[in-house]
N, C-alpha and C. Protein backbone atom coordinates (compact mmCIF):
# COMPACT_ATOMS: atom_id res chain seq x y z
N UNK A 1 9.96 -7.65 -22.06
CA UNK A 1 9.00 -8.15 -21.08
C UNK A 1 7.59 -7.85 -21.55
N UNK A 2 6.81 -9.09 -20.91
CA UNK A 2 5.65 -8.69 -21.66
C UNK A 2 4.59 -7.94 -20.28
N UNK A 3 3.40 -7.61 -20.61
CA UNK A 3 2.80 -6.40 -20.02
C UNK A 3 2.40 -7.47 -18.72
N UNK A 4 2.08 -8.94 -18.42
CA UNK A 4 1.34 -9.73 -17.60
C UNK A 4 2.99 -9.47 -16.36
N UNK A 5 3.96 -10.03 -16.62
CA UNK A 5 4.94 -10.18 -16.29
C UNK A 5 5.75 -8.65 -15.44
N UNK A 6 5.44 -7.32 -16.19
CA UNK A 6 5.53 -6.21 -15.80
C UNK A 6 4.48 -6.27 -14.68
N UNK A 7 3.15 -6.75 -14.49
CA UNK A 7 2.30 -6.37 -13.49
C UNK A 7 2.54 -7.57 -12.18
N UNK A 8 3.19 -8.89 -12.78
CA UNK A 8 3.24 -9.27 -11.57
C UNK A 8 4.05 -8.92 -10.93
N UNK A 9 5.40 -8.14 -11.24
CA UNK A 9 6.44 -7.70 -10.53
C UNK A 9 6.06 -6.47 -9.94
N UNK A 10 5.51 -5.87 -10.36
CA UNK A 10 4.96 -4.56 -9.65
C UNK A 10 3.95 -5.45 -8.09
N UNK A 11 3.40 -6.44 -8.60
CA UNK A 11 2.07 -6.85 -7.34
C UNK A 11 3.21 -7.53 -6.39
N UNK A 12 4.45 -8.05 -6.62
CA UNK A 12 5.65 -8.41 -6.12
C UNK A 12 5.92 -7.42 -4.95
N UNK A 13 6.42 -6.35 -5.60
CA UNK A 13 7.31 -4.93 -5.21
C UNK A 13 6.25 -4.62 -4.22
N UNK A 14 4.78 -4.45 -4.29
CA UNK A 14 3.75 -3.88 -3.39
C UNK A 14 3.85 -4.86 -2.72
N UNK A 15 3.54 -6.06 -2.67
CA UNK A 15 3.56 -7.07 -1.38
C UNK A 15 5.29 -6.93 -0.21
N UNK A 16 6.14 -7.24 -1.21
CA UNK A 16 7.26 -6.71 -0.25
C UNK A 16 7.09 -5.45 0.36
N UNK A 17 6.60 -4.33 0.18
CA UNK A 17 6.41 -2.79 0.44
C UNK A 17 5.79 -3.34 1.67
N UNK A 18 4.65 -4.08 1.51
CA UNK A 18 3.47 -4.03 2.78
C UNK A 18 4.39 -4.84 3.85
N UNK A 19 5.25 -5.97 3.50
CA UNK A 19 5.82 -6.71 4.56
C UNK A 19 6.40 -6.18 5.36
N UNK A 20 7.46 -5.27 4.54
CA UNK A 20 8.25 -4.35 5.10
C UNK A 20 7.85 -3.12 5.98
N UNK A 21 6.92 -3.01 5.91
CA UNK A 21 6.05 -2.22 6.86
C UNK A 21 5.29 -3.01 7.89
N UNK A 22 4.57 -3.40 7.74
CA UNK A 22 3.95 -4.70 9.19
C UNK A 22 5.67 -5.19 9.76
N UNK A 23 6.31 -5.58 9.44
CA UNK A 23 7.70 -6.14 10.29
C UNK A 23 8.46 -5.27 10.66
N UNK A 24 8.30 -3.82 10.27
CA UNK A 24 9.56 -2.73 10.84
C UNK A 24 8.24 -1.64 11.63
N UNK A 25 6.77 -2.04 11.94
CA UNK A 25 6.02 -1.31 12.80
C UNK A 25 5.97 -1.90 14.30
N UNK A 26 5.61 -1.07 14.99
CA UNK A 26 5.43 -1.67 16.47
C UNK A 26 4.04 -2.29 16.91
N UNK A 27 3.08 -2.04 16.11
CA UNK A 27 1.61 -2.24 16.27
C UNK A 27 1.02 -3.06 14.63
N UNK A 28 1.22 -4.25 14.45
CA UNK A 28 0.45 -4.37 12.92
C UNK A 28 -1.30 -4.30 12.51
N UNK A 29 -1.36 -4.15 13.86
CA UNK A 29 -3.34 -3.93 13.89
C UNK A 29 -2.96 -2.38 13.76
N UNK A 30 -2.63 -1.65 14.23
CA UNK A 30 -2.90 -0.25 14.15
C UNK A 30 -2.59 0.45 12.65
N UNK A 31 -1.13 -0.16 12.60
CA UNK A 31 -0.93 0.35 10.32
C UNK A 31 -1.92 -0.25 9.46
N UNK A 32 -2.49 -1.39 9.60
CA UNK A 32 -3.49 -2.05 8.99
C UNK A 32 -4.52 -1.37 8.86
N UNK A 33 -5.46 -0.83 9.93
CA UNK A 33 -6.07 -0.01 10.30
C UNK A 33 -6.23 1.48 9.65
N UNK A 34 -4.72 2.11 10.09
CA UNK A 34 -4.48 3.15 9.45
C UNK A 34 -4.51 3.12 7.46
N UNK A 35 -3.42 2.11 7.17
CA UNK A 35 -3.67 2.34 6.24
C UNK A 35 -4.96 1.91 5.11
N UNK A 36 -5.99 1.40 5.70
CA UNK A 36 -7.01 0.62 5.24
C UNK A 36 -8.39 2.65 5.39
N UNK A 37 -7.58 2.97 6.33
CA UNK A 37 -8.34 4.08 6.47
C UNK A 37 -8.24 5.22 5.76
N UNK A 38 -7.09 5.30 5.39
CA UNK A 38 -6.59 6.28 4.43
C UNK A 38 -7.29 5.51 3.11
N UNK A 39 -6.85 4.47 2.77
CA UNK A 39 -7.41 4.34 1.20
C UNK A 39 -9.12 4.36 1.03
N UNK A 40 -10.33 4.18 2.05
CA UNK A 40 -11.12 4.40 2.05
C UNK A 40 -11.50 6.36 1.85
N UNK A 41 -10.66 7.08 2.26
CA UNK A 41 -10.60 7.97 2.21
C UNK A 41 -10.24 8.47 1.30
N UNK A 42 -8.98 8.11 0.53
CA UNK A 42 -8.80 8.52 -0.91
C UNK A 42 -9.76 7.72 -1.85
N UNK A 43 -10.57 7.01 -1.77
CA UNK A 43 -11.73 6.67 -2.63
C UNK A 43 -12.99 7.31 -2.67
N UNK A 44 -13.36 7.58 -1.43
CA UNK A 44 -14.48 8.95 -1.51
C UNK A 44 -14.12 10.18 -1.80
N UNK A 45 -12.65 10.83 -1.73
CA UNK A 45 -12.17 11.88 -2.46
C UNK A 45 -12.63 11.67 -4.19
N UNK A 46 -11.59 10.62 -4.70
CA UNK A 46 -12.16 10.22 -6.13
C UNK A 46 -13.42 10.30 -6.50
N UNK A 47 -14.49 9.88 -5.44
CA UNK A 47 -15.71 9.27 -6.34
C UNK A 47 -16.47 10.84 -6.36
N UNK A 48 -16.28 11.85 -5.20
CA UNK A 48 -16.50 13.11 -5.46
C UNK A 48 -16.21 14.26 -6.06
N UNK A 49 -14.79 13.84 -7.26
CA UNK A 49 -14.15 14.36 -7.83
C UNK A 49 -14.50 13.80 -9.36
N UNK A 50 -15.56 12.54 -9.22
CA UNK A 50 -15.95 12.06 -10.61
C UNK A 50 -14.99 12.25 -11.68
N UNK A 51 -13.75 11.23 -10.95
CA UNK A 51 -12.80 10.54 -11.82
C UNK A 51 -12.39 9.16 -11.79
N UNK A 52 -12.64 8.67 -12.81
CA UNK A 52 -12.14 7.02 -12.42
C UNK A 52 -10.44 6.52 -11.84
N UNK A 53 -10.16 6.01 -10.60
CA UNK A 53 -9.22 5.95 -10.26
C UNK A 53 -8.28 4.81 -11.32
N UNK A 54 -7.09 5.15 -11.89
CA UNK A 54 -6.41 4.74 -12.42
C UNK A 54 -5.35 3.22 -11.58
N UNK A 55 -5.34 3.49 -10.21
CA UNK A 55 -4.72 2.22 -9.49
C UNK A 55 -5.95 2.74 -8.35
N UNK A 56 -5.92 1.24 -7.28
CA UNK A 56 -6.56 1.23 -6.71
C UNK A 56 -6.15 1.54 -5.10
N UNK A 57 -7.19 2.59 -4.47
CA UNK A 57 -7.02 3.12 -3.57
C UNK A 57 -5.76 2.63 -2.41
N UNK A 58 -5.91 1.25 -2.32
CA UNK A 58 -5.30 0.31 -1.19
C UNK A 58 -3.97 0.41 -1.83
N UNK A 59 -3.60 0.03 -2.59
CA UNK A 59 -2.47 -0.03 -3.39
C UNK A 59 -1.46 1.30 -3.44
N UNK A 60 -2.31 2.30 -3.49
CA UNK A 60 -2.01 3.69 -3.93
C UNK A 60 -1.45 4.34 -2.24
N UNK A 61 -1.96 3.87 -1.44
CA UNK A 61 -1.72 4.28 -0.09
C UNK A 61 -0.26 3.26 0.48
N UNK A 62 -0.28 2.21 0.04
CA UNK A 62 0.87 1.31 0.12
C UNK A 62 1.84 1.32 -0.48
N UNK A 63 2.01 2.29 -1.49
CA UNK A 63 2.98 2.98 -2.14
C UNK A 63 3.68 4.35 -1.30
N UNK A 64 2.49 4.67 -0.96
CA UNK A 64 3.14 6.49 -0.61
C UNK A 64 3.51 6.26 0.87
N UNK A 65 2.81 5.00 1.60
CA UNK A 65 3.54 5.02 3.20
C UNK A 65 5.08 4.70 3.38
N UNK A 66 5.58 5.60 3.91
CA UNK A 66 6.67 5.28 4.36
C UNK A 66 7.30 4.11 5.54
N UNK A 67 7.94 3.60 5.38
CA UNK A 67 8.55 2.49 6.02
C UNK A 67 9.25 2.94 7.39
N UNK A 68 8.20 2.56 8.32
CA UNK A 68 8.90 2.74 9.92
C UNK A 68 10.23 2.65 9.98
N UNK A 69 11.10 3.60 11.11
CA UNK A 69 12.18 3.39 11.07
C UNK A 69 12.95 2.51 12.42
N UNK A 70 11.79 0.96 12.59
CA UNK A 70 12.43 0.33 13.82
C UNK A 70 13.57 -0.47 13.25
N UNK A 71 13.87 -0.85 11.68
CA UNK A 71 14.80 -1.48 11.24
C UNK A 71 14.96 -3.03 11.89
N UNK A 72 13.66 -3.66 12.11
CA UNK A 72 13.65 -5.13 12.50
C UNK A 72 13.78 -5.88 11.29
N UNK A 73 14.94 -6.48 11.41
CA UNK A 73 15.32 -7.96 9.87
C UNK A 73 13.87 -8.52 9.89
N UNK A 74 13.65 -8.70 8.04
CA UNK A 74 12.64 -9.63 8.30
C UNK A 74 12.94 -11.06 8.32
N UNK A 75 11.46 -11.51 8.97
CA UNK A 75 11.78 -12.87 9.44
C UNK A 75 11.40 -13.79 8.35
């Protein structure tokens, strides 16, 4: 596999991650929210730690959230 093909499957895997979270939450304004708040937050950590972030904040927070446990099929 080549390296373009490795990254779209990864931008794949993160978009399913996020679906799967907005469809198994009870509030999708409030995780949105939340998690839009956290990655603003881990970006001013970085920029005060004067290191260049290697993935990007939003991404990086949409990885580490865990997936509600209402177990609604997606639609």
């Amino acid at each position: 596999m080549n390296n373009t093909s490795n990254i779209e499957l990864a931008n794949t895997a993160i978009l399913h991650k996020m679906e799967l979270i907005l469809a198994n939450s009870d509030n999708r304004y409030e995780i949105t929210l939340n998690i839009a708040q956290k990655a603003k937050i881990n970006l001013y950590e970085k920029l005060h730690m004067d290191t260049t972030p290697s993935i990007k904040p939003i991404i990086q927070v949409i990885i580490e959230t865990q997936i509600p446990k209402n177990n609604k099929p997606l639609q």
